[in-house]
C-alpha atoms as a PDB file:
ATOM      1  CA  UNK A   1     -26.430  19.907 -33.916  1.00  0.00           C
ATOM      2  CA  UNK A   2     -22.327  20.397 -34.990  1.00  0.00           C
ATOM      3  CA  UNK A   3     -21.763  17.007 -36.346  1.00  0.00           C
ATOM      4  CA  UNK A   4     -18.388  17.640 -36.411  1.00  0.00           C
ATOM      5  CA  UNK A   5     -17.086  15.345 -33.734  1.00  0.00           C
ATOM      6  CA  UNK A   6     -14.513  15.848 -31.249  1.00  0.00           C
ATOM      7  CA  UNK A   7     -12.151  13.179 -29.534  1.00  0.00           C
ATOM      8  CA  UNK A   8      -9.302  11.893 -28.042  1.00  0.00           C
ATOM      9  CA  UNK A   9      -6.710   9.465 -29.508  1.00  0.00           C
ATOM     10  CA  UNK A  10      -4.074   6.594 -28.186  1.00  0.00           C
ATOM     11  CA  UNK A  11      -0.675   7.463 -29.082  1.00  0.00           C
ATOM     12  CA  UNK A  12       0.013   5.234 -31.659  1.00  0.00           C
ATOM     13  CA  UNK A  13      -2.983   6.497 -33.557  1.00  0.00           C
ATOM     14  CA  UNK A  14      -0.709   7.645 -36.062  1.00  0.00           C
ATOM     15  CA  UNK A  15       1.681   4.933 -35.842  1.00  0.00           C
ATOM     16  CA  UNK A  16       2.666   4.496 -39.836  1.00  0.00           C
ATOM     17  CA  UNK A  17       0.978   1.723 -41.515  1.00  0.00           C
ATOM     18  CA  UNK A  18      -2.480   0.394 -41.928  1.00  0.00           C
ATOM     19  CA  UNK A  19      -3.941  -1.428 -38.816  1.00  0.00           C
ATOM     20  CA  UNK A  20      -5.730  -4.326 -39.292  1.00  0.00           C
ATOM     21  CA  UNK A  21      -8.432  -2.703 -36.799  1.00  0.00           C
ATOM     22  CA  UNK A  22      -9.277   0.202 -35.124  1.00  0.00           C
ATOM     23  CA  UNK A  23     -11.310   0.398 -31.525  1.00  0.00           C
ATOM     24  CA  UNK A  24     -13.887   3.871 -31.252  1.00  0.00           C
ATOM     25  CA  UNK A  25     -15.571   4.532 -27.358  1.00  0.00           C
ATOM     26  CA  UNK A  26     -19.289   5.758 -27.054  1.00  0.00           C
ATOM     27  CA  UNK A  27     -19.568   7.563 -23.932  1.00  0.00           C
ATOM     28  CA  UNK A  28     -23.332   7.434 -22.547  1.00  0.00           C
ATOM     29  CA  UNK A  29     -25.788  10.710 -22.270  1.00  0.00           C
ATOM     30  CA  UNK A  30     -24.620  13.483 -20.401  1.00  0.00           C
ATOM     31  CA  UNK A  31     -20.504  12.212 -20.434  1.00  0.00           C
ATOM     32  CA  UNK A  32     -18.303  13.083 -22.864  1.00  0.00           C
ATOM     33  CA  UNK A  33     -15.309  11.649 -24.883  1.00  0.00           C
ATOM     34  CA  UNK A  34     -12.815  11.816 -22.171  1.00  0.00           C
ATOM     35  CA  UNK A  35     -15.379   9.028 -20.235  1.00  0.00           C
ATOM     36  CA  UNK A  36     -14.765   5.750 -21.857  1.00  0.00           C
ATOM     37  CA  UNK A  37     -11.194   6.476 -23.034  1.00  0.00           C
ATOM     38  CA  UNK A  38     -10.334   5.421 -19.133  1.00  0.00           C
ATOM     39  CA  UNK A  39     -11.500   1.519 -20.087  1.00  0.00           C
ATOM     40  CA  UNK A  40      -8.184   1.661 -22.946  1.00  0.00           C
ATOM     41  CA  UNK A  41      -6.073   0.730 -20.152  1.00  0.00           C
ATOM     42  CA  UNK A  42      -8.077  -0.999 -18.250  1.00  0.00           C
ATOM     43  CA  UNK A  43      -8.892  -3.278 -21.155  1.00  0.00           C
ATOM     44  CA  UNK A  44      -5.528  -3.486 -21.952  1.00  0.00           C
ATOM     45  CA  UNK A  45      -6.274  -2.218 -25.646  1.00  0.00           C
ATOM     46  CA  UNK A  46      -2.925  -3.429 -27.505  1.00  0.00           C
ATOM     47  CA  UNK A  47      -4.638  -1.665 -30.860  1.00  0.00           C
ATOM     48  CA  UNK A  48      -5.180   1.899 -31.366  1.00  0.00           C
ATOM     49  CA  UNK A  49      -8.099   3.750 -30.402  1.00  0.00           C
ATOM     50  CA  UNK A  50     -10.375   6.710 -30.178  1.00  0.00           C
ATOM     51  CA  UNK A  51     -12.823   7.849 -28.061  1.00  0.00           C
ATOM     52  CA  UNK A  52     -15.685  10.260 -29.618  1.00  0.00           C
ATOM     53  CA  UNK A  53     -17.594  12.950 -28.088  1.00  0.00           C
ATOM     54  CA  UNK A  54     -21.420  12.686 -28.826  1.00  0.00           C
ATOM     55  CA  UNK A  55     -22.637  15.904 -31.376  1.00  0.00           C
ATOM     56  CA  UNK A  56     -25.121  17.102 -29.113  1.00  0.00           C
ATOM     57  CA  UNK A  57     -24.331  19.428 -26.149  1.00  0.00           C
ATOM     58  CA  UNK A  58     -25.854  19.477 -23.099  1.00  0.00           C
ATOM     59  CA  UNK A  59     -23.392  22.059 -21.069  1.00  0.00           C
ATOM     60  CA  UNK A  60     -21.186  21.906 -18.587  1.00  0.00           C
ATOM     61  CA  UNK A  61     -18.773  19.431 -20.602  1.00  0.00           C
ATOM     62  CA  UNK A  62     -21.559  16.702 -21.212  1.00  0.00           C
ATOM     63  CA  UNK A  63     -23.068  15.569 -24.340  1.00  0.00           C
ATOM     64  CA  UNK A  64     -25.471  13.009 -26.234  1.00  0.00           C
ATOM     65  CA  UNK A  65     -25.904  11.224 -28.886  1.00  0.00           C
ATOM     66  CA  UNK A  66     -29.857  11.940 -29.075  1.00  0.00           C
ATOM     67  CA  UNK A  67     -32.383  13.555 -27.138  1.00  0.00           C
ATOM     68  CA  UNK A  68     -34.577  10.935 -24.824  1.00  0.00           C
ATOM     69  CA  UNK A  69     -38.057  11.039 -25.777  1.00  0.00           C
ATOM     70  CA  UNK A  70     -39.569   7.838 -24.558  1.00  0.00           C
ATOM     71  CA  UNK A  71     -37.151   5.821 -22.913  1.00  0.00           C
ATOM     72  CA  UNK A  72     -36.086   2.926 -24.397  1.00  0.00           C
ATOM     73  CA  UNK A  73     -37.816   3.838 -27.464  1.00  0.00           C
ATOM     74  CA  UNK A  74     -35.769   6.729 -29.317  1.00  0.00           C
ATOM     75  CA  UNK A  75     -36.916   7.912 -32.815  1.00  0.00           C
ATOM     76  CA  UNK A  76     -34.951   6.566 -35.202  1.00  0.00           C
ATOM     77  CA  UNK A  77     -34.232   9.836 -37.095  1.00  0.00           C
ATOM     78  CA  UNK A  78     -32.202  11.475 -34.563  1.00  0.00           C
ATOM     79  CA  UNK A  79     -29.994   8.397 -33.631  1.00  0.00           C
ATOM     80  CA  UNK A  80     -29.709   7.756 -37.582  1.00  0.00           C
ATOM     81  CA  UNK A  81     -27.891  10.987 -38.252  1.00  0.00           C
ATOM     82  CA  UNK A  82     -25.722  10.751 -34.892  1.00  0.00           C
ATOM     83  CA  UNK A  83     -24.478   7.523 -36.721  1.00  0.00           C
ATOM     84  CA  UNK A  84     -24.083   8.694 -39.862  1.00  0.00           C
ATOM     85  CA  UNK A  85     -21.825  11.825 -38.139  1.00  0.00           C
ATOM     86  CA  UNK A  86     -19.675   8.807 -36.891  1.00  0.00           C
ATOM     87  CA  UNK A  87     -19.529   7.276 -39.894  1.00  0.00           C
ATOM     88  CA  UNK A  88     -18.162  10.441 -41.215  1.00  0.00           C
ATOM     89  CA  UNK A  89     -15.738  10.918 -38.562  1.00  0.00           C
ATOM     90  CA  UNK A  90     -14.800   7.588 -39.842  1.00  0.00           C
ATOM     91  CA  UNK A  91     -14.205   8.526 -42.991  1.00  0.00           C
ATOM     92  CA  UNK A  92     -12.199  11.361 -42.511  1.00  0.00           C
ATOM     93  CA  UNK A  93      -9.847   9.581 -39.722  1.00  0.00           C
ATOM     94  CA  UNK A  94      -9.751   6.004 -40.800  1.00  0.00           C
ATOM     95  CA  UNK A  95      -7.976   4.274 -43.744  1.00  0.00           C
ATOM     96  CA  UNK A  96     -10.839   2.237 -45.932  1.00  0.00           C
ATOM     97  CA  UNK A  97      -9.235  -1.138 -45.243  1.00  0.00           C
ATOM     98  CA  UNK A  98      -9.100  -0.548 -41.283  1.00  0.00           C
ATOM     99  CA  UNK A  99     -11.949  -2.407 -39.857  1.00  0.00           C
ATOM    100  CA  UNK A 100     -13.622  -0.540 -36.615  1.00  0.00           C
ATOM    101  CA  UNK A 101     -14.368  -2.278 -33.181  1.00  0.00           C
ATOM    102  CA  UNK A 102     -17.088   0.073 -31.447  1.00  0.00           C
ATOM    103  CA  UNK A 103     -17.104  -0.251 -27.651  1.00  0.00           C
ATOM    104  CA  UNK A 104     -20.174   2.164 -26.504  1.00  0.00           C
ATOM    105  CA  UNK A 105     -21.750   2.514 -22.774  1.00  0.00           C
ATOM    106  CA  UNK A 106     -25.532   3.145 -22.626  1.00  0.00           C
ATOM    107  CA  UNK A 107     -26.545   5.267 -25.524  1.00  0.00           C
ATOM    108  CA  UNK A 108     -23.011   4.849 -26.684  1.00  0.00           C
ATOM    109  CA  UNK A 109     -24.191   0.986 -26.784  1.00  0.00           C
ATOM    110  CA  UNK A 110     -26.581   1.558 -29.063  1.00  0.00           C
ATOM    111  CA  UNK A 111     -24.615   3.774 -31.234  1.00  0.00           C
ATOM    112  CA  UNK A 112     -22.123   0.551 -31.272  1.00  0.00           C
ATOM    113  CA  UNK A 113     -24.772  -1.450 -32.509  1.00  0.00           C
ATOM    114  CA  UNK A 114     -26.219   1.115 -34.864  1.00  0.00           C
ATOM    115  CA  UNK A 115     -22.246   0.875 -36.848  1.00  0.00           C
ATOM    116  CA  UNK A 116     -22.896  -3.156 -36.739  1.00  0.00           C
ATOM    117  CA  UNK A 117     -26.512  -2.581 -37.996  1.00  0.00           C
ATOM    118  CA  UNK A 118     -25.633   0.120 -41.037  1.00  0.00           C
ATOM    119  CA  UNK A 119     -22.328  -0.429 -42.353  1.00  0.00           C
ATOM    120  CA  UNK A 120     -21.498  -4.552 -41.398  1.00  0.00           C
ATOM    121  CA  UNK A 121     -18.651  -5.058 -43.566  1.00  0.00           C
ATOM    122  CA  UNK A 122     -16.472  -2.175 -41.884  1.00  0.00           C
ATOM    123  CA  UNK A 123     -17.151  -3.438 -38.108  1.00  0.00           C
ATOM    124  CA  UNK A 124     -15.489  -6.159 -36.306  1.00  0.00           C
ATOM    125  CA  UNK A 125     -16.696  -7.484 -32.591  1.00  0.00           C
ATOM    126  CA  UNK A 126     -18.638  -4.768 -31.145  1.00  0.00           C
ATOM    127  CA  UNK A 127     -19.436  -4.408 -27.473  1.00  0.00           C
ATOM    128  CA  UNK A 128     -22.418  -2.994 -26.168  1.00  0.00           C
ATOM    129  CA  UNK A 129     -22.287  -2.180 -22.273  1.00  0.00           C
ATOM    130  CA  UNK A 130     -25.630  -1.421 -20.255  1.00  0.00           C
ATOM    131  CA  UNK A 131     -27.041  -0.381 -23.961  1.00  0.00           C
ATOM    132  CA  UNK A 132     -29.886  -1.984 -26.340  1.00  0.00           C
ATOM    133  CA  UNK A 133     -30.755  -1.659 -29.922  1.00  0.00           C
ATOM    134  CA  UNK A 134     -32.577   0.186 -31.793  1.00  0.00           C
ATOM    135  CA  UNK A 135     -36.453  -0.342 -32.944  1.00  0.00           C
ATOM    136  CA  UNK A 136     -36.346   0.779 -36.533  1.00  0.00           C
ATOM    137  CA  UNK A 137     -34.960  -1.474 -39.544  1.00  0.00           C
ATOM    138  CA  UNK A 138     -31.796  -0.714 -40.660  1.00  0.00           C
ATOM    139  CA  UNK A 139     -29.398  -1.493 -43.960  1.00  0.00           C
ATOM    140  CA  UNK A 140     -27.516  -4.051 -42.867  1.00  0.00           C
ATOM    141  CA  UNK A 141     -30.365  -6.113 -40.841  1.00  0.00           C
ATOM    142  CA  UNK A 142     -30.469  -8.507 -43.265  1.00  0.00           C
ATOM    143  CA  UNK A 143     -26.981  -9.210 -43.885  1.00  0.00           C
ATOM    144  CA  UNK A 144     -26.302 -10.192 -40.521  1.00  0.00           C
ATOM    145  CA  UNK A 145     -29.252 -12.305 -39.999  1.00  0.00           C
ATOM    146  CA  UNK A 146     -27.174 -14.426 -42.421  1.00  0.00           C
ATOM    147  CA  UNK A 147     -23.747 -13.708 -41.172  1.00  0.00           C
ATOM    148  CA  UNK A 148     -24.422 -13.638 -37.706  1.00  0.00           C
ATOM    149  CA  UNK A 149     -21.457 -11.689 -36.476  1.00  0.00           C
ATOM    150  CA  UNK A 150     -19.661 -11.948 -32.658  1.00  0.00           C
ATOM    151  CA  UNK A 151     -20.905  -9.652 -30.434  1.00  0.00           C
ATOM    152  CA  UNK A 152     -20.803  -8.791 -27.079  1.00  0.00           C
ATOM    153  CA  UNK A 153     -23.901  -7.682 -24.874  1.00  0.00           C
ATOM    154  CA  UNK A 154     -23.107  -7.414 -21.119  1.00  0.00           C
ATOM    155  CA  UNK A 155     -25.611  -5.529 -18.645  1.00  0.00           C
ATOM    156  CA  UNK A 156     -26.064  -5.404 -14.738  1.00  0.00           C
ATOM    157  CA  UNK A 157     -28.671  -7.674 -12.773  1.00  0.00           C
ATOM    158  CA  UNK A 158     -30.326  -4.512 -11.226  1.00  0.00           C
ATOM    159  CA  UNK A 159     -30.468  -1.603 -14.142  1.00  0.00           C
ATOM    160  CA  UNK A 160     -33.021   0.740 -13.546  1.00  0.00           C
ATOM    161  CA  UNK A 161     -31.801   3.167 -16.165  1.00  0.00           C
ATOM    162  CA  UNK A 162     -32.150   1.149 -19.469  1.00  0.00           C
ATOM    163  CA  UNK A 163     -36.129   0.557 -19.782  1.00  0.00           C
ATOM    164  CA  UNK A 164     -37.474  -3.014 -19.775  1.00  0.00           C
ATOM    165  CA  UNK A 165     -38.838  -3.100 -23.411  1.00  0.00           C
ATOM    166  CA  UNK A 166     -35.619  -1.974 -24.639  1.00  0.00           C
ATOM    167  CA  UNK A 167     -33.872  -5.308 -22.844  1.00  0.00           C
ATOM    168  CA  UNK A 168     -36.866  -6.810 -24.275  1.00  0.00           C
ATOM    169  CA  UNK A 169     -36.782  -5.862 -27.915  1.00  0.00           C
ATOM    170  CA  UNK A 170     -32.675  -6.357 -27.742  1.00  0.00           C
ATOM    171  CA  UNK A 171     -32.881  -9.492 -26.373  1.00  0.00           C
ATOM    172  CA  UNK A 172     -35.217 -10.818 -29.315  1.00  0.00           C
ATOM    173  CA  UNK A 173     -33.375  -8.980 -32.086  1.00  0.00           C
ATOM    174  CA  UNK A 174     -29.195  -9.975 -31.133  1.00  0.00           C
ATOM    175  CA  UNK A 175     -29.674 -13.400 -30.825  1.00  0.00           C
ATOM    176  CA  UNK A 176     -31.259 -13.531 -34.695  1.00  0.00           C
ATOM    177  CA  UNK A 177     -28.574 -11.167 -35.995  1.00  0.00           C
ATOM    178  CA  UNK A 178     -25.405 -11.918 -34.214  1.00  0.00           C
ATOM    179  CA  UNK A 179     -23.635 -14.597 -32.200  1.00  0.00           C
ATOM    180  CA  UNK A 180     -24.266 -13.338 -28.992  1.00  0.00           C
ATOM    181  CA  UNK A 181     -22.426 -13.278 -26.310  1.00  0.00           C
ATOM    182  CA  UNK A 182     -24.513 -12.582 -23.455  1.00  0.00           C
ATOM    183  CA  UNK A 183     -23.425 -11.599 -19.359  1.00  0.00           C
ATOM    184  CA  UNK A 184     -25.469 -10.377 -17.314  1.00  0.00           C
ATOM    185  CA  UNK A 185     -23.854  -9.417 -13.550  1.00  0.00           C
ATOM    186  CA  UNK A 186     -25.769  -9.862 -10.348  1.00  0.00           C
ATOM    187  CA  UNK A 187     -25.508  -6.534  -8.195  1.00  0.00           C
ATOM    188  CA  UNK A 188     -24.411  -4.249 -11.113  1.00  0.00           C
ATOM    189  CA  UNK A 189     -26.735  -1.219 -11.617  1.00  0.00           C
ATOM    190  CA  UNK A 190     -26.243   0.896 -14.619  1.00  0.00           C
ATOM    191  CA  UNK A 191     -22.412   0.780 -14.901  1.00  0.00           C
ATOM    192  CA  UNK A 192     -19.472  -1.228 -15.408  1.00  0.00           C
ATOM    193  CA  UNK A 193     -17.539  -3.444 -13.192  1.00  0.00           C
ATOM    194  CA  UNK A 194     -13.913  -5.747 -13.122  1.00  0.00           C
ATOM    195  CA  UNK A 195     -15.644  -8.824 -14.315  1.00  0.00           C
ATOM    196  CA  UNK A 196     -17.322  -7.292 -16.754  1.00  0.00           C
ATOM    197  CA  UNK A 197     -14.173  -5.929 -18.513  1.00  0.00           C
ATOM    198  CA  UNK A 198     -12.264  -8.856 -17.317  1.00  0.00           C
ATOM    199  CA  UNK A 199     -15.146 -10.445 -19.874  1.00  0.00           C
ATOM    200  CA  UNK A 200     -14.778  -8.166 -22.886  1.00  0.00           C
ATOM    201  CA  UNK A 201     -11.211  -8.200 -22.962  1.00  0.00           C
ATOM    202  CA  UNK A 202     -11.352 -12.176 -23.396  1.00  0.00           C
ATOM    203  CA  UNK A 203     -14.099 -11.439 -26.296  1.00  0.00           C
ATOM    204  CA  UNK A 204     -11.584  -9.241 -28.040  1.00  0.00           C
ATOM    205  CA  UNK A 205      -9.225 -11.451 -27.838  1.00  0.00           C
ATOM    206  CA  UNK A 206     -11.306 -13.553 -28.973  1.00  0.00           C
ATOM    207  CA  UNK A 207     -12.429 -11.966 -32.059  1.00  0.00           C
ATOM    208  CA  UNK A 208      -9.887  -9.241 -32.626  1.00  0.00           C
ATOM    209  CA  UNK A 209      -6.839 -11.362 -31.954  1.00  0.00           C
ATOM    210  CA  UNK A 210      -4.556 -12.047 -29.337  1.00  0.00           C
ATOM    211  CA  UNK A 211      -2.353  -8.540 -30.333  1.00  0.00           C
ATOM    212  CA  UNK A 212      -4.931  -6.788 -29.887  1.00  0.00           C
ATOM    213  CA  UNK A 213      -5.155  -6.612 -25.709  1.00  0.00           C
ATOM    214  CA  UNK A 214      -2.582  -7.363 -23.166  1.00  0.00           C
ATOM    215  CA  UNK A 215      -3.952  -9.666 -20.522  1.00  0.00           C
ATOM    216  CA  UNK A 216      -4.564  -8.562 -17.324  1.00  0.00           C
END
């Protein structure tokens, strides 16, 4: 697996100065980085923001973030070192005081949880789309059970692709660790749709700050 991650970038990534925060896309399995990057716009992102290609490859232009085993149950060892190759990416392409607002699809949701859940003190309002949590403990479990960060779970009605005891398990462990924000949308499947943007880009207003998204 090249953990060396590829992606693309808004064009004020390199806009001088230090910004306050940063937003990073998680495509889902078998998409790549140039997936998510279309919800920038869409979301009106105001702040700049990168979209990263998962370190596994799959062909064809798609990729993952780990290799599904039992659904809804991945090992934890795999989807530990695809976040620790973010959290290098990270390192290389973010300044230290730049806090980092994950916005993942599927397993790209999970991998936004997984930066909550290992390094809390460097993310801000993550958003987890059609995605769930992982099973295994994980450094900073504790820390938010007492800090109970924002975060934002959203999901359709009628998901066949995300298996129930992942909802299951996620739906126990958020509420304990976070302050949840929870939508679930009659008729959606496995993807995303206009209210469901419509309702992150009030959360990161929200919890990022008005400059951070242009309303619709």
């Amino acid at each position: 697996m090249d953990t060396t991650l590829r992606d693309v970038r808004s064009h004020d990534w390199t806009t001088p100065g230090v910004p306050p925060a940063v937003a990073l896309f998680f495509h889902g399995f078998g998409s790549n980085e140039l997936d998510l990057a279309t919800l920038a716009p869409a979301l009106g992102l105001a702040t700049p923001w990168a979209s990263l290609r998962a370190p596994i490859d799959l062909g064809n232009g798609a990729a993952a973030w780990f290799s599904i085993t039992t659904p809804g149950n991945p090992e934890a060892g795999p989807v530990e070192a695809a976040t620790n190759a973010i959290w290098d990416w990270v390192e290389e392409n973010v300044d230290p005081d730049t806090r980092i607002v994950p916005i993942g699809f599927s397993q790209g949701g999970l991998m936004a949880s997984q930066l909550l859940r290992s390094r809390p003190e460097r993310v801000l309002a993550p958003v987890v789309l059609g995605g769930f949590v992982l099973g295994a403990p994980q450094p900073g479990d504790e820390t938010l059970r007492a800090s109970r960060p924002a975060l934002f779970w959203g999901r359709g009605a009628v998901d066949r692709v995300i298996a129930p005891v992942a909802i299951t398990r996620s739906s126990r462990f958020l509420p304990e660790h976070t302050s949840l924000v929870e939508r679930i949308y009659p008729g959606l499947a496995h993807g995303i749709n206009a209210a469901e943007l419509d309702d992150v880009r009030g959360f990161l207003e929200a919890e990022v700050g008005a400059r951070a998204v242009a309303r619709a």
